[in-house]
Protein backbone atom coordinates (compact mmCIF):
# COMPACT_ATOMS: atom_id res chain seq x y z
CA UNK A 1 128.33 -38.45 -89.30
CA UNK A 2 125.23 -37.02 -87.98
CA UNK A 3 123.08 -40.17 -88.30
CA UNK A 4 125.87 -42.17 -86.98
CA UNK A 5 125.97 -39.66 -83.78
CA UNK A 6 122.04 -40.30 -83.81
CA UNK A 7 122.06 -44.09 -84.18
CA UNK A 8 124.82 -44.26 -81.07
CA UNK A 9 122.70 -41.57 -79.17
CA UNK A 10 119.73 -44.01 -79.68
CA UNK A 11 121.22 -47.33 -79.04
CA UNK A 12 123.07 -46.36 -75.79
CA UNK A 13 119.85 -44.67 -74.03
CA UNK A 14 117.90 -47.36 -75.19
CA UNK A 15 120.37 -49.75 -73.39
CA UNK A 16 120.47 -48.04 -70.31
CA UNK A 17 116.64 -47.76 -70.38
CA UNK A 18 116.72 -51.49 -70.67
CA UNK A 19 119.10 -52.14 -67.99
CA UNK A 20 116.85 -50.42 -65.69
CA UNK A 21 118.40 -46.67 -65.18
CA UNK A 22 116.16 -43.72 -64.90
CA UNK A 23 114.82 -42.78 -68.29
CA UNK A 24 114.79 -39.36 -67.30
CA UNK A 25 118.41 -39.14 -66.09
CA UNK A 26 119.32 -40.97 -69.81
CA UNK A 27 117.44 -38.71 -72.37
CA UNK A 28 118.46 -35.78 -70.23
CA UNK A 29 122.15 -36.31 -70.09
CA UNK A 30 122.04 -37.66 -73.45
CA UNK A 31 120.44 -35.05 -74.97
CA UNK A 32 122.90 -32.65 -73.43
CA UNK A 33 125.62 -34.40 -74.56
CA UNK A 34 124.40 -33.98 -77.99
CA UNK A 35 123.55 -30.26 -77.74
CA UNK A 36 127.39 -29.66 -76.13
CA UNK A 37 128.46 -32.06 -79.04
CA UNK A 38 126.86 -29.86 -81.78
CA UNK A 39 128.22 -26.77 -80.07
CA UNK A 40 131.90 -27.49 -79.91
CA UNK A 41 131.55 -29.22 -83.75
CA UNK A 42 129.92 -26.36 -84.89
CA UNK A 43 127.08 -28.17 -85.99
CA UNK A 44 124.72 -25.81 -84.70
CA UNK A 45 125.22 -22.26 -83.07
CA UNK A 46 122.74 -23.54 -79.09
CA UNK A 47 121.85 -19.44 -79.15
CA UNK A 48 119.40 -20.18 -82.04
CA UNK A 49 117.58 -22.68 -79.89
CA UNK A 50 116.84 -20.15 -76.82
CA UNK A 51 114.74 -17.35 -76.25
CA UNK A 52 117.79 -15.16 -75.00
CA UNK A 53 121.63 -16.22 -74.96
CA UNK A 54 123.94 -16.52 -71.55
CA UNK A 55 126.99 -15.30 -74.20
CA UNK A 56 128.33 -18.74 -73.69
CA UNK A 57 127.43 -21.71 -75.67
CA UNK A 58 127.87 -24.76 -73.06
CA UNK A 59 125.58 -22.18 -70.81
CA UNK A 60 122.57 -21.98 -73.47
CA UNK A 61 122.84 -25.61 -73.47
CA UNK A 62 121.21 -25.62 -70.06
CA UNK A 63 119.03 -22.45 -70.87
CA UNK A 64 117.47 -24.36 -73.33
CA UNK A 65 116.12 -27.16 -70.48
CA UNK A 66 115.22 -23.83 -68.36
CA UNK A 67 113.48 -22.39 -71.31
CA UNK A 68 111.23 -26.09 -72.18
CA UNK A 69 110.54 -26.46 -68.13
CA UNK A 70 108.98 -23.01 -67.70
CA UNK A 71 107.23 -23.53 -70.99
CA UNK A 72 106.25 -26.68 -70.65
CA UNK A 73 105.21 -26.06 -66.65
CA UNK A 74 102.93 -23.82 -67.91
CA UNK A 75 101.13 -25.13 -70.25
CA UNK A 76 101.25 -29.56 -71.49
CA UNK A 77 102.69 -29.99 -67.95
CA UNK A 78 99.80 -28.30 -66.16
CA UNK A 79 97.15 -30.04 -68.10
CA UNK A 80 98.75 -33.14 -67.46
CA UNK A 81 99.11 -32.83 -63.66
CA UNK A 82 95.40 -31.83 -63.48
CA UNK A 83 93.93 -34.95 -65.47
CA UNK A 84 96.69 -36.80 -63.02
CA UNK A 85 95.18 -35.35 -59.87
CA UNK A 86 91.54 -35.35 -60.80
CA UNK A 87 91.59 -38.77 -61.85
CA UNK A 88 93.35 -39.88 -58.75
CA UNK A 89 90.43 -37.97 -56.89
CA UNK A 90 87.61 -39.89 -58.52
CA UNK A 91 89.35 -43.12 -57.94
CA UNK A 92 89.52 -41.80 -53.93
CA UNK A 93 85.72 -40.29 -53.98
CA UNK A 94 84.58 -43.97 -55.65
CA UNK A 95 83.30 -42.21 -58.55
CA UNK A 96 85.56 -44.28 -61.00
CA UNK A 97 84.19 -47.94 -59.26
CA UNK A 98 80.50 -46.40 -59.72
CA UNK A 99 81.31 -45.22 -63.76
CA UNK A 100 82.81 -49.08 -64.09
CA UNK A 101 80.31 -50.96 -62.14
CA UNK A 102 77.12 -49.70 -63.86
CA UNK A 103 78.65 -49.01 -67.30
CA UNK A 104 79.47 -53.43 -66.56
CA UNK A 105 76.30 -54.43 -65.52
CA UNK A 106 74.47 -54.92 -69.51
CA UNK A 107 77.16 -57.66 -70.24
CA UNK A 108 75.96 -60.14 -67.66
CA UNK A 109 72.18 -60.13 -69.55
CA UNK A 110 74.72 -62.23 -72.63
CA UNK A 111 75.41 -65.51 -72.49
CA UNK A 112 78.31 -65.76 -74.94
CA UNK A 113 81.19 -66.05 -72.89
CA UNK A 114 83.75 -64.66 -76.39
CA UNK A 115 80.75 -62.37 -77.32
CA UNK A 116 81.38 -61.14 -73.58
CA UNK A 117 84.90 -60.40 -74.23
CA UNK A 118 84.90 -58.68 -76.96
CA UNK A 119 82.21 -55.92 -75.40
CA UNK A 120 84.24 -56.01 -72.61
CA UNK A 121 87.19 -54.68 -74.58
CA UNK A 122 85.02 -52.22 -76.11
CA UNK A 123 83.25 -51.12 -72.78
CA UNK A 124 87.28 -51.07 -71.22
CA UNK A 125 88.43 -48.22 -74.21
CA UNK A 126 85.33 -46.21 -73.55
CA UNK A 127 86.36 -45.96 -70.16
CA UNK A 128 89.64 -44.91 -70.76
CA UNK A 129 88.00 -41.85 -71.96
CA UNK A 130 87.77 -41.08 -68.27
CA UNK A 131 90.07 -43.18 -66.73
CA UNK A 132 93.62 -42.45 -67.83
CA UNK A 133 95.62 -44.47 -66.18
CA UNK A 134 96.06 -48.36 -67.68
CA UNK A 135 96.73 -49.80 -64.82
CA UNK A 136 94.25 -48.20 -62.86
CA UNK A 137 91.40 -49.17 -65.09
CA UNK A 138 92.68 -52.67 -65.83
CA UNK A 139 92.67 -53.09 -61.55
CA UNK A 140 89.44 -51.41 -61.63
CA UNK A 141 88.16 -53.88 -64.33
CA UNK A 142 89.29 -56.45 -62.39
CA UNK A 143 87.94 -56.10 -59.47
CA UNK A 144 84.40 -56.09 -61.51
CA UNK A 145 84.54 -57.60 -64.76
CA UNK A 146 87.06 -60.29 -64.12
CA UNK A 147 84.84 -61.92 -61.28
CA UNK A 148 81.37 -61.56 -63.88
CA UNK A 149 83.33 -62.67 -66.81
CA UNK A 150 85.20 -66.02 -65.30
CA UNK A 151 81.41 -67.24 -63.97
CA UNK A 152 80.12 -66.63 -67.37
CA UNK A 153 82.98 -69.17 -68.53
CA UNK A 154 85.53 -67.10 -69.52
CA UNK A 155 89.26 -68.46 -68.79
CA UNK A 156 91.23 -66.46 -67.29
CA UNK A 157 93.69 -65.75 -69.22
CA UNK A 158 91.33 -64.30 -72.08
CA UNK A 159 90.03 -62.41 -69.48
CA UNK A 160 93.32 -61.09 -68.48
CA UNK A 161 94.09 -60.30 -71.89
CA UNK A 162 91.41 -58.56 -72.81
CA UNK A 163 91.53 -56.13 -69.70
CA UNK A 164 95.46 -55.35 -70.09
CA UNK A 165 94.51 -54.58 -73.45
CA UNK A 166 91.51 -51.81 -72.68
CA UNK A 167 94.11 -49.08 -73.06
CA UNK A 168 96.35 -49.96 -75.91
CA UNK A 169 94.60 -47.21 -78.23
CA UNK A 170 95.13 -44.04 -76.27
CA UNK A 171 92.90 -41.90 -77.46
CA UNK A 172 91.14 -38.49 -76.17
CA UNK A 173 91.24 -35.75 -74.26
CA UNK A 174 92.49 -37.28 -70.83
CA UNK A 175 95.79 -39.12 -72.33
CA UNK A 176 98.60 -37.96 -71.81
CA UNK A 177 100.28 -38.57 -74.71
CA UNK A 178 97.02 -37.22 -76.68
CA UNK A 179 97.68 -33.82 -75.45
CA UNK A 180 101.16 -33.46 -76.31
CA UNK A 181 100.68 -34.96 -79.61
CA UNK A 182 98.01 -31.54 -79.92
CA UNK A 183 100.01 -29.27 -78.66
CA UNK A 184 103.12 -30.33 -80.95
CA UNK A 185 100.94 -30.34 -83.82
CA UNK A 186 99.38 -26.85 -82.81
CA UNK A 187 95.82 -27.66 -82.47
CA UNK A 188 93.12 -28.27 -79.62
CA UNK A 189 93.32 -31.54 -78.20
CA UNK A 190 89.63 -31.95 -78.79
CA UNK A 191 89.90 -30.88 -82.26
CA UNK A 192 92.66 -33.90 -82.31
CA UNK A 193 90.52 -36.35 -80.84
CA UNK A 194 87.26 -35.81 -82.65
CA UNK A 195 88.76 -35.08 -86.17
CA UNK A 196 91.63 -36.88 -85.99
CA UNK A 197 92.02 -39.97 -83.55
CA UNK A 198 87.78 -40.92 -83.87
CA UNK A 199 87.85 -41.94 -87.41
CA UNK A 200 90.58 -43.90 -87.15
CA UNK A 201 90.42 -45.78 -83.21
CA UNK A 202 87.11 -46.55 -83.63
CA UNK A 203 87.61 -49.14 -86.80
CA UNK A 204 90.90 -50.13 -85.10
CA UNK A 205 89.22 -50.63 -81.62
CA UNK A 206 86.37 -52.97 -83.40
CA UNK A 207 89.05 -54.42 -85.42
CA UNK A 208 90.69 -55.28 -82.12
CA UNK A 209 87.85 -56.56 -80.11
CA UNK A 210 86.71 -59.04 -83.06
CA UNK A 211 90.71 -60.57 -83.26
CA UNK A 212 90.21 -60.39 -79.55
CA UNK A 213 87.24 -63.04 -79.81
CA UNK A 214 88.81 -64.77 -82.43
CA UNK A 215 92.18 -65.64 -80.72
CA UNK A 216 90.67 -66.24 -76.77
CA UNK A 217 88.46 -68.74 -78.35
CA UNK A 218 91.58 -70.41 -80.14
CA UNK A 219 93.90 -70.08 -77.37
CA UNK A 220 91.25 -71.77 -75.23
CA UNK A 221 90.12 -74.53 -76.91
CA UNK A 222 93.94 -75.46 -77.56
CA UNK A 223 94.20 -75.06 -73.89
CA UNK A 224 91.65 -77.14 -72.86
CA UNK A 225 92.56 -77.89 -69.75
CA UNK A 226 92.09 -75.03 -68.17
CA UNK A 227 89.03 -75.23 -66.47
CA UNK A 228 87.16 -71.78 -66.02
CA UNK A 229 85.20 -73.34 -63.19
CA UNK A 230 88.09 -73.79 -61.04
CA UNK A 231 89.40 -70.73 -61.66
CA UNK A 232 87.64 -68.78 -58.90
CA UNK A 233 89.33 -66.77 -56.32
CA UNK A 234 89.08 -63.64 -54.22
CA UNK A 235 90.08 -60.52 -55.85
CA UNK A 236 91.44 -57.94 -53.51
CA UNK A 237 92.81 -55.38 -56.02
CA UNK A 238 90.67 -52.42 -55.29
CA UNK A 239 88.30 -51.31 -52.77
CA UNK A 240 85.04 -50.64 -54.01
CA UNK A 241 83.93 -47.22 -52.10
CA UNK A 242 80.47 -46.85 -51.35
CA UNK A 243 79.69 -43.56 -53.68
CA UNK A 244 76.27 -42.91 -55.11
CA UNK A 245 75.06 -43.86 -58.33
CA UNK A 246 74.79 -40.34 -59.66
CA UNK A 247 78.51 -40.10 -58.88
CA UNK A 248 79.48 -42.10 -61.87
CA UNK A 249 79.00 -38.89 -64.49
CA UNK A 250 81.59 -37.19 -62.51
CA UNK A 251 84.41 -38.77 -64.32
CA UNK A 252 82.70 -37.49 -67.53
CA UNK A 253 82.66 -33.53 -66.83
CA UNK A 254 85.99 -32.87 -68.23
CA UNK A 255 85.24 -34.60 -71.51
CA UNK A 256 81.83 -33.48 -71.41
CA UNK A 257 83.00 -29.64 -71.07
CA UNK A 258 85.34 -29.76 -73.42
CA UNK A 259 82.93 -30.98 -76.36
CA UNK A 260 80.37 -27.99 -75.34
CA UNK A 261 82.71 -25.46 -75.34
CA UNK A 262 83.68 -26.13 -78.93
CA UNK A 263 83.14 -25.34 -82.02
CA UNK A 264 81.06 -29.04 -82.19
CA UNK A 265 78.44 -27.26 -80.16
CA UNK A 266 78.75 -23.71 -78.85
CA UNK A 267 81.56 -22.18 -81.12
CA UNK A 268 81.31 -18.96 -78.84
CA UNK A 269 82.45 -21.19 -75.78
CA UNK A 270 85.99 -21.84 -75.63
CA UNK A 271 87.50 -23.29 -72.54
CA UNK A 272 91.13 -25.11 -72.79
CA UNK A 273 91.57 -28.96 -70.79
CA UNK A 274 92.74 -27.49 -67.36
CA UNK A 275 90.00 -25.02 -67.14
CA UNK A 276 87.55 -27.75 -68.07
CA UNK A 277 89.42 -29.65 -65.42
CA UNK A 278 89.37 -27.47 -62.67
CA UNK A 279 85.55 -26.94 -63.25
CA UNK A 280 84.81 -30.29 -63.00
CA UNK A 281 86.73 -30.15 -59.73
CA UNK A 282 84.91 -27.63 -58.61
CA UNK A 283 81.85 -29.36 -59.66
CA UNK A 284 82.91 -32.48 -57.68
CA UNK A 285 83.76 -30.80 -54.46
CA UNK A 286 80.44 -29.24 -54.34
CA UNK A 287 79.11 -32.30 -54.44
CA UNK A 288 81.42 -34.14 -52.05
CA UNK A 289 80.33 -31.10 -49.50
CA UNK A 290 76.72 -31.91 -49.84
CA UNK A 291 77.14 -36.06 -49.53
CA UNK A 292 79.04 -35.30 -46.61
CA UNK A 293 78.41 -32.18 -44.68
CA UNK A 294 82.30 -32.25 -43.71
CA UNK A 295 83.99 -29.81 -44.90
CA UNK A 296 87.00 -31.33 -43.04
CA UNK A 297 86.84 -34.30 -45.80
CA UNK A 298 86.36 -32.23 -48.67
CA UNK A 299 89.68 -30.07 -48.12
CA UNK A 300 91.40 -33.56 -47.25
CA UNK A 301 90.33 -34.58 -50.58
CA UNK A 302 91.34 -31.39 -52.44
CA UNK A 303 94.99 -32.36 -50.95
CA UNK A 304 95.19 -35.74 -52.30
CA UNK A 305 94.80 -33.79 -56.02
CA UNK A 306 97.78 -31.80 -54.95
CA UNK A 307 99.56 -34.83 -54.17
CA UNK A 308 99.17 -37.00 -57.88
CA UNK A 309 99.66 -34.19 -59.48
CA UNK A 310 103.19 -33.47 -57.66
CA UNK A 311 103.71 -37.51 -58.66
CA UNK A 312 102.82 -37.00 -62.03
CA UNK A 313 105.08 -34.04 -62.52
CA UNK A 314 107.87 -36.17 -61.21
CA UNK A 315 106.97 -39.19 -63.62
CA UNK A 316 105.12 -38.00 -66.91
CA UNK A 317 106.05 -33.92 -66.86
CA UNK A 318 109.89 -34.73 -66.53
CA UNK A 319 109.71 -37.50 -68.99
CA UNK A 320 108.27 -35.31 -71.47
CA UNK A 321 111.13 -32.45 -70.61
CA UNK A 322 113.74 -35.17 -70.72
CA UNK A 323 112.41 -36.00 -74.45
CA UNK A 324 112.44 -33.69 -76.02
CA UNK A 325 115.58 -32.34 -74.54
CA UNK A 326 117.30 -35.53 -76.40
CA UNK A 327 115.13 -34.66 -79.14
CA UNK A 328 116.77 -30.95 -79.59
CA UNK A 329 119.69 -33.09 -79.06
CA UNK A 330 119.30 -35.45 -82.00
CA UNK A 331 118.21 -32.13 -84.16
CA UNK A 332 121.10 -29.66 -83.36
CA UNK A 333 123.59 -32.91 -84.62
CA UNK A 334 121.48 -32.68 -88.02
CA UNK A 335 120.08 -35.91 -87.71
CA UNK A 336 116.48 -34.89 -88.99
CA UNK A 337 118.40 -32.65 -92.14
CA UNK A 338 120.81 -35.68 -92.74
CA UNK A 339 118.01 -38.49 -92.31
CA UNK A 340 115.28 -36.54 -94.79
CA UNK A 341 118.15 -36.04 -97.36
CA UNK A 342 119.32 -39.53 -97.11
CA UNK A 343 116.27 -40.55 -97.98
CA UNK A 344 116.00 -38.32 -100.75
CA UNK A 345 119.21 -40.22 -102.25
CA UNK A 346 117.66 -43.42 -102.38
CA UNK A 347 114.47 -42.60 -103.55
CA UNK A 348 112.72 -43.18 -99.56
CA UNK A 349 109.58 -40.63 -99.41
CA UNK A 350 109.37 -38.96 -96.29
CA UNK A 351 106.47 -40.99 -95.33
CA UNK A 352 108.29 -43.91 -95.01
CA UNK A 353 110.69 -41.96 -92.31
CA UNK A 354 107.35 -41.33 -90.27
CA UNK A 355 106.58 -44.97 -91.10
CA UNK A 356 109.98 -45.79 -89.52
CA UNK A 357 109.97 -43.89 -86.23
CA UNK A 358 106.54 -45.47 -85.70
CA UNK A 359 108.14 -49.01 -85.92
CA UNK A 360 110.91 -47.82 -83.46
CA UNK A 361 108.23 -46.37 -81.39
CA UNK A 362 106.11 -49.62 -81.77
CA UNK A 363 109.53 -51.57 -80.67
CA UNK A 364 110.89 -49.76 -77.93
CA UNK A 365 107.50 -49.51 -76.35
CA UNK A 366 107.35 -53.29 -76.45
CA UNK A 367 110.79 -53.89 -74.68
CA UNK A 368 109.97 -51.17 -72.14
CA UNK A 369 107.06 -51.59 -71.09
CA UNK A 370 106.16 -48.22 -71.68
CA UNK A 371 106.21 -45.80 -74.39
CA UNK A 372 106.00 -42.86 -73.22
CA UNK A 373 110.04 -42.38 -73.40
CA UNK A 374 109.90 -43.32 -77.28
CA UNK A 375 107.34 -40.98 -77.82
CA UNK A 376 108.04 -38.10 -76.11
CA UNK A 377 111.46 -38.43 -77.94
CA UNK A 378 110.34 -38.51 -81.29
CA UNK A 379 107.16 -36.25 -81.62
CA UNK A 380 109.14 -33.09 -81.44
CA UNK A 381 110.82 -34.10 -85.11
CA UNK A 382 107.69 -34.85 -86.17
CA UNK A 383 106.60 -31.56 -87.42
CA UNK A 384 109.37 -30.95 -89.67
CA UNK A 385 109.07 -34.17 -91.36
CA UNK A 386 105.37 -33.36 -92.33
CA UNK A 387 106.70 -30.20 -92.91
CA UNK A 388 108.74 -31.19 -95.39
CA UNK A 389 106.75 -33.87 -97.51
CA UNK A 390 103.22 -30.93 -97.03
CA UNK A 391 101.05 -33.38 -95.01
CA UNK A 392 98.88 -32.29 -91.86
CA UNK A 393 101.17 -32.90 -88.57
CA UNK A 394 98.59 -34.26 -86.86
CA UNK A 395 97.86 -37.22 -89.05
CA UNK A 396 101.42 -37.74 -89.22
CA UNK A 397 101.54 -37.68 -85.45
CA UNK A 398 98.89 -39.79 -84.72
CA UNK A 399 100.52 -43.62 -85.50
CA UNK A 400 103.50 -42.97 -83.58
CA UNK A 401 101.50 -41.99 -80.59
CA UNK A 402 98.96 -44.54 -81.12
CA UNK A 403 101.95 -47.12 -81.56
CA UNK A 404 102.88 -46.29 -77.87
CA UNK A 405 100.18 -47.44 -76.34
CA UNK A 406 99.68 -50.86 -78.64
CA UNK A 407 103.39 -51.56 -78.20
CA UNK A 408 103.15 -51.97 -74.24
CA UNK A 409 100.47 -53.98 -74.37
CA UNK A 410 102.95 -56.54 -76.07
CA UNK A 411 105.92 -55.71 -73.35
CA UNK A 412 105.52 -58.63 -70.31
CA UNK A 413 107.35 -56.08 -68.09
CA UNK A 414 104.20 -53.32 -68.78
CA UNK A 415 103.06 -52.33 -65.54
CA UNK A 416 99.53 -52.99 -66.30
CA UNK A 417 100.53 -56.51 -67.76
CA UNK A 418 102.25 -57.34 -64.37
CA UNK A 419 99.68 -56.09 -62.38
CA UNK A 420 96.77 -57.70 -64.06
CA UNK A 421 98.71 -61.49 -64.46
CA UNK A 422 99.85 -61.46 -60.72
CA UNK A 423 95.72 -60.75 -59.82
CA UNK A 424 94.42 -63.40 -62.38
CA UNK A 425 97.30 -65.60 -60.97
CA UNK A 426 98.63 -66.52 -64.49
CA UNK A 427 102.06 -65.45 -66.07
CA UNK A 428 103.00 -62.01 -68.12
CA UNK A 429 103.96 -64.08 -70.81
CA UNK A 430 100.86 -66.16 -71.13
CA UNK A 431 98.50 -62.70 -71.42
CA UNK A 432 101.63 -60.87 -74.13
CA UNK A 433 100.96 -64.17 -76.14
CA UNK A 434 97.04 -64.26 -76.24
CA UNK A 435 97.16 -60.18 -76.50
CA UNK A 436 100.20 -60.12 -79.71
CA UNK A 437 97.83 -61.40 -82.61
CA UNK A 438 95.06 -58.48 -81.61
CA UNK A 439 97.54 -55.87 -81.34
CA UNK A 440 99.42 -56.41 -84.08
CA UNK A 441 96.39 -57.00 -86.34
CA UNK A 442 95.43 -53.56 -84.62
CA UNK A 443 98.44 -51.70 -85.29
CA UNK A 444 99.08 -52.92 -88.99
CA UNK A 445 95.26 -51.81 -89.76
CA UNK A 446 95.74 -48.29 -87.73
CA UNK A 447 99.40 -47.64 -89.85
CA UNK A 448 96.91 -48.28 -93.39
CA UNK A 449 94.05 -46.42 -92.28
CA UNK A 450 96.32 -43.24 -91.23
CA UNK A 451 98.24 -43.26 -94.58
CA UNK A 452 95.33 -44.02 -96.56
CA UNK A 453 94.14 -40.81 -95.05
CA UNK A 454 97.07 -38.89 -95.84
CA UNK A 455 97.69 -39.72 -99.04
CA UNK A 456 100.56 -41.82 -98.40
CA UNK A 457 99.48 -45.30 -98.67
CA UNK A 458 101.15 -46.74 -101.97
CA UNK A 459 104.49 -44.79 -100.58
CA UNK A 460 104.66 -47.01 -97.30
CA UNK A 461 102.51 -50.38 -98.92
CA UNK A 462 105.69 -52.29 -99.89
CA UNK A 463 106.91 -51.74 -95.92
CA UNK A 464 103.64 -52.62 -94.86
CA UNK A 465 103.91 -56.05 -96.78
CA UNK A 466 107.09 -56.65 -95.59
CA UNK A 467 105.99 -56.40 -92.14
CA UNK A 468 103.27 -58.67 -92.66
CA UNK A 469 105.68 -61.18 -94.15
CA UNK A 470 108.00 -61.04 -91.91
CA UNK A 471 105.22 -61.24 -88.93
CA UNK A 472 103.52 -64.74 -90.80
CA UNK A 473 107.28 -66.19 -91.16
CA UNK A 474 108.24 -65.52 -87.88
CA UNK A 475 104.89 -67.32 -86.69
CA UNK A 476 105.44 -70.30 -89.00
CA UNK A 477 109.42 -70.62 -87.44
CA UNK A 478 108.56 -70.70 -84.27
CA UNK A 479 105.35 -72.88 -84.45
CA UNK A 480 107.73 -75.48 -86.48
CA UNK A 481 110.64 -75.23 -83.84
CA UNK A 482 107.28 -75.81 -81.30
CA UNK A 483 107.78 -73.37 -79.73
CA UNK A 484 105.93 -70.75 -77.97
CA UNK A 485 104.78 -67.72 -79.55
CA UNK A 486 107.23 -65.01 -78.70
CA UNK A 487 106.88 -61.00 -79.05
């Protein structure tokens, strides 16, 4: 009964996520409905899941959403709304344009137009480092690198393709999703991203970028037609701002802080993400000042931190709330008990449940557009899973988060996908179907590399192979129906 509660739960958010309703509004009201559901059942006493009881049940339901947003305000949520804010400033200061520009310039010494796209892809995740936002780096990157890359003889398509995918592997201490995946697993997110996330991304991310060359060269010479020299038009995407070159390590600081003050460097330096933050805001307005001399302009620009971070509260910070809200929800039914001994009974290893959510993740993502909502919703269970087989939570965590970001890079209705194709003046579908062979090469080789890491490997192999199969067949159908490659 409780998985059947969970499976309903599931499929009728996920509808009503499809259709277009506020994700928020669904996992929240969902997720209540569950809690009230595992009240009046009996399931599960709601006092046990807040710090101090109203006396009535339906009551603690809604003390338990008071009790995540003053918890969550506090702490993931005001990390978040910094990295929001302060990346929003460097994009208005022009210290972002300056940090893409130079970091762009070595490519145009090559004269391998697939050789070019490949680095581009790798320069495109460095710079997510520092740039958090995909669809703010891929306009960024195409205000620069789509102009160099097309007269080099790129298509551009490939070119397309290869910027919406520069933030598929979210990765370090300025994602968003990175920092709750630390925080649910109980470590620093820096500790997350150089122990866990680094040996993995990097092989995937190289992995990527070589498919990446691979497939743009196929899909071009197939579509021959498409001549890259009349391809050429005026991109008016973003505004380059006239910042000085010494402005570009700006964007760094918060990164850069937050490796010093760590036990990689000075162990008796600790600083968390929205100290490191705010110094490098500090930093930054000192230097604004003395470019300046207006202090008018600074303060103005102190404001417009205020502002992102006020929108990403009311995008990202009540997403996460709403998730893990349904979360509790899904939990307090007995879903997680009932699904772990389920699997017991027919011999599944709890591996292959983590292996599971990170194909729904991997899914939902991809008919979103986004996957935040799928991963917000399912890291909270993660714990107890890992919990309950004795592996490390964060290596658990880390495919299903990294499946969130590699999953809307396949989605046509992604934000950055839409962005990008209406700039390059080709269609959504045309970059998802020169982007699906890299990201799915990407996220089979990130799901090995993670269990091989755990331990796990020969548990979830057989899945693995019949993910692979099922990928080749559905290839070899469609190519014999000639028909396009669909995602």
């Amino acid at each position: 009964m409780s998985l059947l509660l969970a499976l309903i739960a599931i499929i009728f958010a996920g509808r009503l996520i499809l259709k277009k309703y506020h994700p928020q509004s669904v996992l929240l009201l969902t997720g209540i409905v569950l809690l009230l559901i595992a009240h009046f059942s009996g399931m599960t006493s709601l006092s046990g899941l807040v710090k101090k009881s109203t006396g009535f049940g339906p009551f603690d339901a809604f003390e338990f959403i008071r009790d995540t947003l003053s918890v969550r305000l506090g702490g993931l949520g005001l990390q978040i709304m910094l990295i929001g804010g302060f990346a929003t400033y460097m994009s208005a200061i022009g210290a972002s344009q300056v940090l893409v520009r130079v970091t762009s310039r070595p490519l145009q010494r090559l004269n391998s137009p697939y050789l070019l796209l490949g680095l581009a892809l790798l320069l495109g995740q460095f710079l997510s480092l520092f740039i958090s936002s995909a669809t703010g780096l891929g306009l960024l990157l195409m205000a620069t690198l789509y102009p160099l890359l097309t007269r080099l003889g790129c298509s551009r398509a490939a070119v397309a393709a290869v910027i919406a995918s520069t933030c598929a592997v979210e990765f370090g201490p300025g994602s968003g999703n990175s920092v709750l995946a630390a925080k649910t697993a109980g470590i620093e997110v820096v500790n997350y991203f150089v122990q866990d996330q680094l040996p993995i991304v990097v092989p995937v991310i190289l992995f990527i970028a070589l498919l990446h060359i691979v497939v743009q060269r196929f899909f071009d010479r197939r579509e021959s037609g498409d001549n890259a020299a009349q391809q050429m038009q005026t991109l008016t995407a973003t505004d380059e701002a006239d910042a000085p070159i010494a402005w570009l390590f700006l964007p760094m600081l918060p990164l850069v802080l937050m490796l010093v003050c760590s036990d990689l460097v000075f162990s008796s330096l600790k600083i968390t993400l929205d100290t490191a933050v705010l110094i490098s805001l500090a930093i930054t307005l000192v230097c604004e000042y003395c470019r300046h001399r207006k202090a008018r302009e600074v303060m103005a620009g102190v404001q417009k931190v205020f502002d992102s971070m006020g929108s990403v509260f009311a995008t990202v910070v009540t997403l996460i709330i709403a998730g893990e809200v349904f979360s509790a929800g899904l939990k307090a039914i007995g879903a997680v008990d009932a699904l772990l001994s389920l699997s017991g009974e027919f011999g599944l290893s709890a591996a292959s449940i983590i292996l599971l959510m990170t194909l729904i993740t991997f899914a939902i993502s991809a008919l979103m557009g986004s996957g935040n909502a799928a991963f917000f919703s399912f890291a909270p269970m993660v714990p107890d899973i890992s919990r309950h087989i004795g592996s490390d939570i964060a290596v658990m965590m880390l495919p299903i988060q990294i499946s969130a970001g590699i999953g809307r890079t396949l989605s046509p209705i992604a934000g950055v996908i839409i962005a990008i194709a209406g700039i390059a003046g080709v269609s959504p579908v045309d970059i998802v179907k020169r982007t699906a062979i890299p990201m799915l090469g990407g996220w089979l080789l990130m799901i090995a590399l993670t269990f091989a890491r755990s331990g796990h490997l020969l548990a979830v192999l057989p899945w693995l192979a019949v993910l692979v199969l099922l990928m080749v067949g559905g290839y070899f159908w469609q190519r014999r129906r000639k028909q396009p490659l669909a995602v």
